[in-house]
PDB file of N, CA and C in Angstrom:
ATOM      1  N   UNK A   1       0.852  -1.166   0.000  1.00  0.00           N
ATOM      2  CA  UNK A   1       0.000   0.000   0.000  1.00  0.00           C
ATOM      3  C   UNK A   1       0.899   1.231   0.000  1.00  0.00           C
ATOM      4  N   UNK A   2       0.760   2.339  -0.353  1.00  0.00           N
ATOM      5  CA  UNK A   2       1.454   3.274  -0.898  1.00  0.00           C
ATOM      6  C   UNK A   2       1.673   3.873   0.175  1.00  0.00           C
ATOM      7  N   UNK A   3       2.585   5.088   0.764  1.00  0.00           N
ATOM      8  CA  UNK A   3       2.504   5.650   1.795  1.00  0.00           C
ATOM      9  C   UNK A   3       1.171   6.454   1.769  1.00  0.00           C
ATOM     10  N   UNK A   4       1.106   7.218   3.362  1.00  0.00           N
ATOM     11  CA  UNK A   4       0.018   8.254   3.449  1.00  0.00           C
ATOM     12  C   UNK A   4      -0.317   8.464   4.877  1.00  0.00           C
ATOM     13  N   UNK A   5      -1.414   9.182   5.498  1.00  0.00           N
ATOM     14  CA  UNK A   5      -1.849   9.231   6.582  1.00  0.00           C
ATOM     15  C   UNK A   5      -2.356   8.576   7.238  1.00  0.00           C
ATOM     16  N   UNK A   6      -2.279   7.927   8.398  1.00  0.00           N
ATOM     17  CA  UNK A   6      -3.079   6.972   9.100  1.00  0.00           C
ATOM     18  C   UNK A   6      -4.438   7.414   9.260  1.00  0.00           C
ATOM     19  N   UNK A   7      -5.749   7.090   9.113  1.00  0.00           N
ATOM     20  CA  UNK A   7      -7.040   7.342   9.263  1.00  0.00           C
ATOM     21  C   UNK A   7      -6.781   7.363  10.819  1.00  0.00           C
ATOM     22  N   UNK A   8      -6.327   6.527  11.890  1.00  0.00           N
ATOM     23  CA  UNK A   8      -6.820   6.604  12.988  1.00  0.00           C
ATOM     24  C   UNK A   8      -5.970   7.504  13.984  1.00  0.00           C
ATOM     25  N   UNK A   9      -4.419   7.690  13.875  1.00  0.00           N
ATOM     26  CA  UNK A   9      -3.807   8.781  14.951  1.00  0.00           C
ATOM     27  C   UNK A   9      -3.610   9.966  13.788  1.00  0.00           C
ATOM     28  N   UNK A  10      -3.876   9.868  12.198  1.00  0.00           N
ATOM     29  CA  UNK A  10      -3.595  11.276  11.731  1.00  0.00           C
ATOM     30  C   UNK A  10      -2.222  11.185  11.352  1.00  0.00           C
ATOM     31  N   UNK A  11      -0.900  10.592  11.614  1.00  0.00           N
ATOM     32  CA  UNK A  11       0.028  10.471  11.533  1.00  0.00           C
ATOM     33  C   UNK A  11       0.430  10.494   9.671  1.00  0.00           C
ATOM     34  N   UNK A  12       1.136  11.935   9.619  1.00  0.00           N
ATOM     35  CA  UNK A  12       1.223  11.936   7.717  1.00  0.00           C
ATOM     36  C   UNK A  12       2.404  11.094   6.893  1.00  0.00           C
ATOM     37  N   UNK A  13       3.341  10.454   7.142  1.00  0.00           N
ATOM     38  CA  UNK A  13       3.843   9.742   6.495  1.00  0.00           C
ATOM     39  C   UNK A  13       4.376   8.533   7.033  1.00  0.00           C
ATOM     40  N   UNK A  14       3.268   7.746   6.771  1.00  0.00           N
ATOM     41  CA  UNK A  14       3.395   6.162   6.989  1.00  0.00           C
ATOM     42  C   UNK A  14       3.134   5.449   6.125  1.00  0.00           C
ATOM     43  N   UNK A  15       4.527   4.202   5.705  1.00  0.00           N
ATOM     44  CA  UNK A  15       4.473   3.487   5.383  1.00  0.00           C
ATOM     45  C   UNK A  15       4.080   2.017   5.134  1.00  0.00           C
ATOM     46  N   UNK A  16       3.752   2.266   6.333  1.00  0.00           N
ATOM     47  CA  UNK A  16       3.258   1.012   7.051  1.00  0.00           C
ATOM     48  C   UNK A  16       1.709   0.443   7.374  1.00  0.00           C
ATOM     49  N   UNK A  17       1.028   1.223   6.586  1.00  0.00           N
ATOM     50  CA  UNK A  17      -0.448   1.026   6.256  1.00  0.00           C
ATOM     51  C   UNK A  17      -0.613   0.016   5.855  1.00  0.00           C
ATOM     52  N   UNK A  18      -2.030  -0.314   6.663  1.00  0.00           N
ATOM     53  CA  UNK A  18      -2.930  -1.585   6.340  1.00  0.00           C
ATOM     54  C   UNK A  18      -4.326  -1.517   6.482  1.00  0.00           C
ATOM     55  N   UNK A  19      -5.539  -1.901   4.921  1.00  0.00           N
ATOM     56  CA  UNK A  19      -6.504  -1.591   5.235  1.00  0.00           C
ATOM     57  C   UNK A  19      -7.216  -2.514   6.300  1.00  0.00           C
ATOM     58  N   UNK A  20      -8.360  -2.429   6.852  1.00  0.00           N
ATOM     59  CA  UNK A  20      -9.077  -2.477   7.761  1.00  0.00           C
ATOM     60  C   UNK A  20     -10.277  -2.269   8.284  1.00  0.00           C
ATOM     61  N   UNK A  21     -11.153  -2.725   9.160  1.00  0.00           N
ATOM     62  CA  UNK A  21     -12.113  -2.619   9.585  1.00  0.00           C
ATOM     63  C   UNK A  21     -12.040  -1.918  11.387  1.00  0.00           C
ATOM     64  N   UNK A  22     -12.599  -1.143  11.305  1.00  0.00           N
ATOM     65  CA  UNK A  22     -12.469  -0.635  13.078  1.00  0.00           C
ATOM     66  C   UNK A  22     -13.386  -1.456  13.521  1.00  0.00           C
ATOM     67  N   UNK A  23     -13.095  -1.897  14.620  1.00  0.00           N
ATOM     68  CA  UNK A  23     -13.817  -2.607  15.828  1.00  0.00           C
ATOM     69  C   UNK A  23     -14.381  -2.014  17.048  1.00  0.00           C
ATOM     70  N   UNK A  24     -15.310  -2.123  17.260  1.00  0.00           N
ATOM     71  CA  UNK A  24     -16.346  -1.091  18.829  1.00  0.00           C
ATOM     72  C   UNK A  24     -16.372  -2.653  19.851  1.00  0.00           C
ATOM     73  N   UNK A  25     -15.671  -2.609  20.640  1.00  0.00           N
ATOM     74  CA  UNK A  25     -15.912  -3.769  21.642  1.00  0.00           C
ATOM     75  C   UNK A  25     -16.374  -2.971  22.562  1.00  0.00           C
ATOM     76  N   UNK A  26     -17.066  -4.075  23.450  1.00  0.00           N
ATOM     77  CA  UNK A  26     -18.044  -3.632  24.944  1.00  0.00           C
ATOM     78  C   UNK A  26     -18.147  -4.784  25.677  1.00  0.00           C
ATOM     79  N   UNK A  27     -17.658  -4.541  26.834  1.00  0.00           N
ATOM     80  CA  UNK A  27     -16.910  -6.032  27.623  1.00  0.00           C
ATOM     81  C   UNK A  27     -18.627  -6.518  27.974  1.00  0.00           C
ATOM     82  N   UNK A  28     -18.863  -7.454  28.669  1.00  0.00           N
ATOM     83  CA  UNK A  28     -19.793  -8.525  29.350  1.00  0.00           C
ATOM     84  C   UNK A  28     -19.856  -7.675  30.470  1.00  0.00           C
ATOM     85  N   UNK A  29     -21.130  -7.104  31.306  1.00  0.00           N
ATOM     86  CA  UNK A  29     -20.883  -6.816  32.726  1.00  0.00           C
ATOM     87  C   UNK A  29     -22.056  -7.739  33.259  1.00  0.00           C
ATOM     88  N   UNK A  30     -22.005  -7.400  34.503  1.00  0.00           N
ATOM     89  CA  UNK A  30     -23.611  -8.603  35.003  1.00  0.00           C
ATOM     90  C   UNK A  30     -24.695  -8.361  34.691  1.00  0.00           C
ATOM     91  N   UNK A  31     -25.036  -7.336  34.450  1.00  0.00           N
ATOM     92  CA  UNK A  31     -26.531  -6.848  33.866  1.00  0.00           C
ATOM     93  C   UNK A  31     -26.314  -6.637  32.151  1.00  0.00           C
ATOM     94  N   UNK A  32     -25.383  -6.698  31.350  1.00  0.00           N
ATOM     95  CA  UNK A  32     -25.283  -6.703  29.869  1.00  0.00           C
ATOM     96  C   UNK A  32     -24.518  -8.113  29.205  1.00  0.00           C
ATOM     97  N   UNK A  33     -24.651  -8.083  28.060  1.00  0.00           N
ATOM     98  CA  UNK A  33     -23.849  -9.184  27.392  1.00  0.00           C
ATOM     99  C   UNK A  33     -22.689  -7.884  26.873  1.00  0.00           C
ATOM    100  N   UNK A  34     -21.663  -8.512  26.728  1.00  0.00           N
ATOM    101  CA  UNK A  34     -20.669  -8.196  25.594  1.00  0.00           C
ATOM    102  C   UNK A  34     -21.104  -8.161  24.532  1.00  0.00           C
ATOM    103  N   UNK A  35     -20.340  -7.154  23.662  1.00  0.00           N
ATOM    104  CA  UNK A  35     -20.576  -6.809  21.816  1.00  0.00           C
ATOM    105  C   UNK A  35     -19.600  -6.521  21.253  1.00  0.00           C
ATOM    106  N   UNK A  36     -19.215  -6.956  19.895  1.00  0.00           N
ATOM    107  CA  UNK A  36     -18.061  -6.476  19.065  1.00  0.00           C
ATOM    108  C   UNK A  36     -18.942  -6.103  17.826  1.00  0.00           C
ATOM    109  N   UNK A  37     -18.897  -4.689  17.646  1.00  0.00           N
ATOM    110  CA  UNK A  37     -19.063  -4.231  16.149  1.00  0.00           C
ATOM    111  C   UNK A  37     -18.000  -3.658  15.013  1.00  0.00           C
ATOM    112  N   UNK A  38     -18.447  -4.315  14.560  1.00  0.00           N
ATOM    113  CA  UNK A  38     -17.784  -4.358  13.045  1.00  0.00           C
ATOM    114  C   UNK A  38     -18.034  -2.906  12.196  1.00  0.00           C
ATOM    115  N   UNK A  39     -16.918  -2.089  12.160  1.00  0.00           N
ATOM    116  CA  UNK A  39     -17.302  -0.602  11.097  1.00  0.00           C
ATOM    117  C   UNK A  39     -17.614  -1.163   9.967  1.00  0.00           C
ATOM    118  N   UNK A  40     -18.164  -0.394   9.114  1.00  0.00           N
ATOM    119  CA  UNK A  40     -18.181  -1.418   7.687  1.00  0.00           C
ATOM    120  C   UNK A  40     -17.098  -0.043   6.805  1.00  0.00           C
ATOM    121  N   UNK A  41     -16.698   0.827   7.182  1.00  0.00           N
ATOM    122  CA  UNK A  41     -15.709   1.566   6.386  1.00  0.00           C
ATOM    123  C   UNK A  41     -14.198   1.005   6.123  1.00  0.00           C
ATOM    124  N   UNK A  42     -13.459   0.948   5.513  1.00  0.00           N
ATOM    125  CA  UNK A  42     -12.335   0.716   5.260  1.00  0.00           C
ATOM    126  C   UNK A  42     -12.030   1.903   5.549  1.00  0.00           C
ATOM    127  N   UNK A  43     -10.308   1.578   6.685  1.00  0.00           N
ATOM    128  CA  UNK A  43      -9.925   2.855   7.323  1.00  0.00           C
ATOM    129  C   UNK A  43      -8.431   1.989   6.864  1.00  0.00           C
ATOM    130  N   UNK A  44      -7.467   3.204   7.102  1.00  0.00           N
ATOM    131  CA  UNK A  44      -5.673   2.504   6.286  1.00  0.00           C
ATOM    132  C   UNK A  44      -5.303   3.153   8.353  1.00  0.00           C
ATOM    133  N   UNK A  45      -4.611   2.139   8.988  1.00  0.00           N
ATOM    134  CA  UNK A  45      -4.108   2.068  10.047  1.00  0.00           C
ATOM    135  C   UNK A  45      -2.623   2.095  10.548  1.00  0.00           C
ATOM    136  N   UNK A  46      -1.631   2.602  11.324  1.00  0.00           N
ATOM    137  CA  UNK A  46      -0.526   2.589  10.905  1.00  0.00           C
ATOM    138  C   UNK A  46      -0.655   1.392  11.892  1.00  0.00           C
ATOM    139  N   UNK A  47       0.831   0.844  12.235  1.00  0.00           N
ATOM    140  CA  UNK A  47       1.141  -0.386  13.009  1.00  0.00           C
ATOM    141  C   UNK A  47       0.957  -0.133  14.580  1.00  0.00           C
ATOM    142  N   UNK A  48       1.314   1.065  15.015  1.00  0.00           N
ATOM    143  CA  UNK A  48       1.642   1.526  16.587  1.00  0.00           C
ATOM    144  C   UNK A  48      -0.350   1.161  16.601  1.00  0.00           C
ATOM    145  N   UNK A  49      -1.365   1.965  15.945  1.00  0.00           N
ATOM    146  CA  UNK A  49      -2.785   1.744  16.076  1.00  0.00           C
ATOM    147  C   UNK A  49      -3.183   0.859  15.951  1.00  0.00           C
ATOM    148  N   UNK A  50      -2.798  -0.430  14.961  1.00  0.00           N
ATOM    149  CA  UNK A  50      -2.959  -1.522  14.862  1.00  0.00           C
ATOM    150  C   UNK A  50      -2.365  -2.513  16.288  1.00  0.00           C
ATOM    151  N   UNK A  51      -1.394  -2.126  17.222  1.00  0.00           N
ATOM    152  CA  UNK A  51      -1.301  -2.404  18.093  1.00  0.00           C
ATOM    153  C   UNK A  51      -2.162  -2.335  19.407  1.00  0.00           C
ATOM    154  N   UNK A  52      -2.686  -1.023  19.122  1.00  0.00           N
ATOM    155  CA  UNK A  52      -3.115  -0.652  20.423  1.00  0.00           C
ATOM    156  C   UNK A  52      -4.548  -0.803  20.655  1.00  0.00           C
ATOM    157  N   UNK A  53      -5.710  -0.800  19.336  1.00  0.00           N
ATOM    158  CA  UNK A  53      -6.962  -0.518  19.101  1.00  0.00           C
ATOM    159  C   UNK A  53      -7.699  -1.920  18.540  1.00  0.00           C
ATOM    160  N   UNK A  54      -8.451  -2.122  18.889  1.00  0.00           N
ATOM    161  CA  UNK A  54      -9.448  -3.224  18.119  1.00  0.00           C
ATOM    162  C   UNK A  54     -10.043  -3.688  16.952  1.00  0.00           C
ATOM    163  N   UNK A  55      -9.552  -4.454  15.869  1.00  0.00           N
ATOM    164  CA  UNK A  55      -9.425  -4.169  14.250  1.00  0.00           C
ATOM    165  C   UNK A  55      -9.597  -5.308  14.137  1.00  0.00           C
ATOM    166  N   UNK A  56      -9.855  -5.755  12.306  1.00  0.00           N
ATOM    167  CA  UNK A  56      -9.903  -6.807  11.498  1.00  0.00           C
ATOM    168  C   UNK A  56      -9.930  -6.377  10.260  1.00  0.00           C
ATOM    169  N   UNK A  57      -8.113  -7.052   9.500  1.00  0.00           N
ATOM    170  CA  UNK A  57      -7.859  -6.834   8.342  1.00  0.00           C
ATOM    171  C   UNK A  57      -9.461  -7.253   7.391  1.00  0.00           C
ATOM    172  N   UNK A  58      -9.136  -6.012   6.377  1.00  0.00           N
ATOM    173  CA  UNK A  58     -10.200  -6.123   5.723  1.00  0.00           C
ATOM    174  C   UNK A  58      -9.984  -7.906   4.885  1.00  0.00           C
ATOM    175  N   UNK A  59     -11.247  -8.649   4.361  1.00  0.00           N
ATOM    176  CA  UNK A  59     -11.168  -9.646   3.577  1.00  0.00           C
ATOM    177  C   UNK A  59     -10.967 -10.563   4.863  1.00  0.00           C
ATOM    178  N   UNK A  60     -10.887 -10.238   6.160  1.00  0.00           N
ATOM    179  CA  UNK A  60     -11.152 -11.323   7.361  1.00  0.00           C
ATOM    180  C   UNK A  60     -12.442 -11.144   8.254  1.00  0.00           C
ATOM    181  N   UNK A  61     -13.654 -12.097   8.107  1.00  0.00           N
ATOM    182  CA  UNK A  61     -14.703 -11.884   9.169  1.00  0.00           C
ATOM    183  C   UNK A  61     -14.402 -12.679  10.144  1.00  0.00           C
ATOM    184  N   UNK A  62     -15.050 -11.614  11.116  1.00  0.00           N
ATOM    185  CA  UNK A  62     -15.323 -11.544  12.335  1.00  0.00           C
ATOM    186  C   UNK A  62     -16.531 -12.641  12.919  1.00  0.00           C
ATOM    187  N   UNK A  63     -16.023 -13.692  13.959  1.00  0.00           N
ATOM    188  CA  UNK A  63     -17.398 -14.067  14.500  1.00  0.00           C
ATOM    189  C   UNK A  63     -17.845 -13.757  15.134  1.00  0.00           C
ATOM    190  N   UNK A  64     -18.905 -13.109  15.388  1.00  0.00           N
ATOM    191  CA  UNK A  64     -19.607 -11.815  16.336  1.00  0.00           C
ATOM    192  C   UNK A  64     -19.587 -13.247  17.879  1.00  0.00           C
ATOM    193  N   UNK A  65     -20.266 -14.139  17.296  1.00  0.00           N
ATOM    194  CA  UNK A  65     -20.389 -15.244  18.578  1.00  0.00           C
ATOM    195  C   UNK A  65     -19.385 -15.262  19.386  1.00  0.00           C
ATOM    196  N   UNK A  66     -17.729 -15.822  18.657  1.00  0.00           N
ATOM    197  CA  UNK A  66     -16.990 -15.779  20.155  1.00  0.00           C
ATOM    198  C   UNK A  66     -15.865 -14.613  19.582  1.00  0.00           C
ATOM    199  N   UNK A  67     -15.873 -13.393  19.032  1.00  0.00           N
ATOM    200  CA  UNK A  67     -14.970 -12.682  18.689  1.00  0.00           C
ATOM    201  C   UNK A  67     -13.900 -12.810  18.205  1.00  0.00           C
ATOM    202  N   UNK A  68     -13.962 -13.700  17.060  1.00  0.00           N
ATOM    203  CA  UNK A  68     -12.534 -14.369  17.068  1.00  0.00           C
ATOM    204  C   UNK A  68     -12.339 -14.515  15.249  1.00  0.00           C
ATOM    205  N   UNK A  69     -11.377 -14.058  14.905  1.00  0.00           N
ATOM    206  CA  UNK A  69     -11.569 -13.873  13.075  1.00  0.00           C
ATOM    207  C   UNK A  69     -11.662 -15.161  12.971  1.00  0.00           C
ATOM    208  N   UNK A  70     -11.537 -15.900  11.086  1.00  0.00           N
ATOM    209  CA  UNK A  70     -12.082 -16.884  10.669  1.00  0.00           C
ATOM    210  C   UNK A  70     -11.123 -17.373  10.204  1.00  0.00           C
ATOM    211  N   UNK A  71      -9.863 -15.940  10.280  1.00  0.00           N
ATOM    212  CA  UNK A  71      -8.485 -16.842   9.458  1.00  0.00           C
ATOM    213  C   UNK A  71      -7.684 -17.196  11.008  1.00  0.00           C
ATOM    214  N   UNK A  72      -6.576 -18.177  10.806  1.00  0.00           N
ATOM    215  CA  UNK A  72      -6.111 -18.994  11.461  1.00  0.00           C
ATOM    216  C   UNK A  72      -4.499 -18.325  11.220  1.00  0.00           C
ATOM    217  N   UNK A  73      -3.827 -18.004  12.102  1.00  0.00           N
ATOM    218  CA  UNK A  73      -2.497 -16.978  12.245  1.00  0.00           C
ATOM    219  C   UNK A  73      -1.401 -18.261  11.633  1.00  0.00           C
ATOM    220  N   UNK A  74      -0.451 -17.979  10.902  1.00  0.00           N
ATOM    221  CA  UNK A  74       0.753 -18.938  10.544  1.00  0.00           C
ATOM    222  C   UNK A  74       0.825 -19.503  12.074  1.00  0.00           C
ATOM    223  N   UNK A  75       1.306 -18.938  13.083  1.00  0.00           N
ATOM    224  CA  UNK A  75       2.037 -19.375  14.353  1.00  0.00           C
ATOM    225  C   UNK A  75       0.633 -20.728  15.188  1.00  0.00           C
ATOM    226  N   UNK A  76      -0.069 -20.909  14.503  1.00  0.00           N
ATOM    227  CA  UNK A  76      -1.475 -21.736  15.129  1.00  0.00           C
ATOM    228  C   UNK A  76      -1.377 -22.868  14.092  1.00  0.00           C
ATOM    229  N   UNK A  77      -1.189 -22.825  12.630  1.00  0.00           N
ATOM    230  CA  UNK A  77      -1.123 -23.507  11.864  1.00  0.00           C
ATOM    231  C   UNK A  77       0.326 -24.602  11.622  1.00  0.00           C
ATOM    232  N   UNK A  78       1.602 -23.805  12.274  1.00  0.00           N
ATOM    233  CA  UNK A  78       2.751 -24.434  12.479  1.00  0.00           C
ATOM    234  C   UNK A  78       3.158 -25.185  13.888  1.00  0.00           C
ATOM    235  N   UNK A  79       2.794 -24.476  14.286  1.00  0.00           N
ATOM    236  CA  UNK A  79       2.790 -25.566  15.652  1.00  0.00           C
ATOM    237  C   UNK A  79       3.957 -24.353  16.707  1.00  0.00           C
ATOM    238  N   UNK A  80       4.095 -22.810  16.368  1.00  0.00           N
ATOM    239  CA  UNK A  80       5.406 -22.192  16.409  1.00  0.00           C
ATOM    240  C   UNK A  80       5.029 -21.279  17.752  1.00  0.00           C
TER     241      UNK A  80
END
């Protein structure tokens, strides 16, 4: 992906962009269930935000049931 601004800290020259889906989590308390919503915008994220914030590369769904994407990480698939 080309350089540019991060949609989420604003940050103007990053290389390190990746598109994405923003994520709205809301923990379980005793009187609510937990929720993860899914943005439906494509936002370009730098890595430090991608660290810190709640996301799913675009072209990966989300299972709203146990929050957990659908793709399977190299390090789960190798045994690593």
């Amino acid at each position: 992906m080309e350089p540019g601004p991060c949609d989420s800290c604003g940050e103007v020259d990053c290389d390190d962009l990746i598109a994405l889906h923003r994520l709205y989590v809301t923990p379980e308390a005793w009187d609510a269930e937990g929720s993860v919503t899914k943005v439906a915008d494509v936002e370009r994220w730098c890595a430090a935000c991608r660290a810190n914030y709640p996301h799913v590369p675009v072209g990966v769904e989300l299972d709203t049931e146990t929050s957990e994407t659908s793709e399977t990480s190299a390090a789960e698939t190798d045994g690593s």
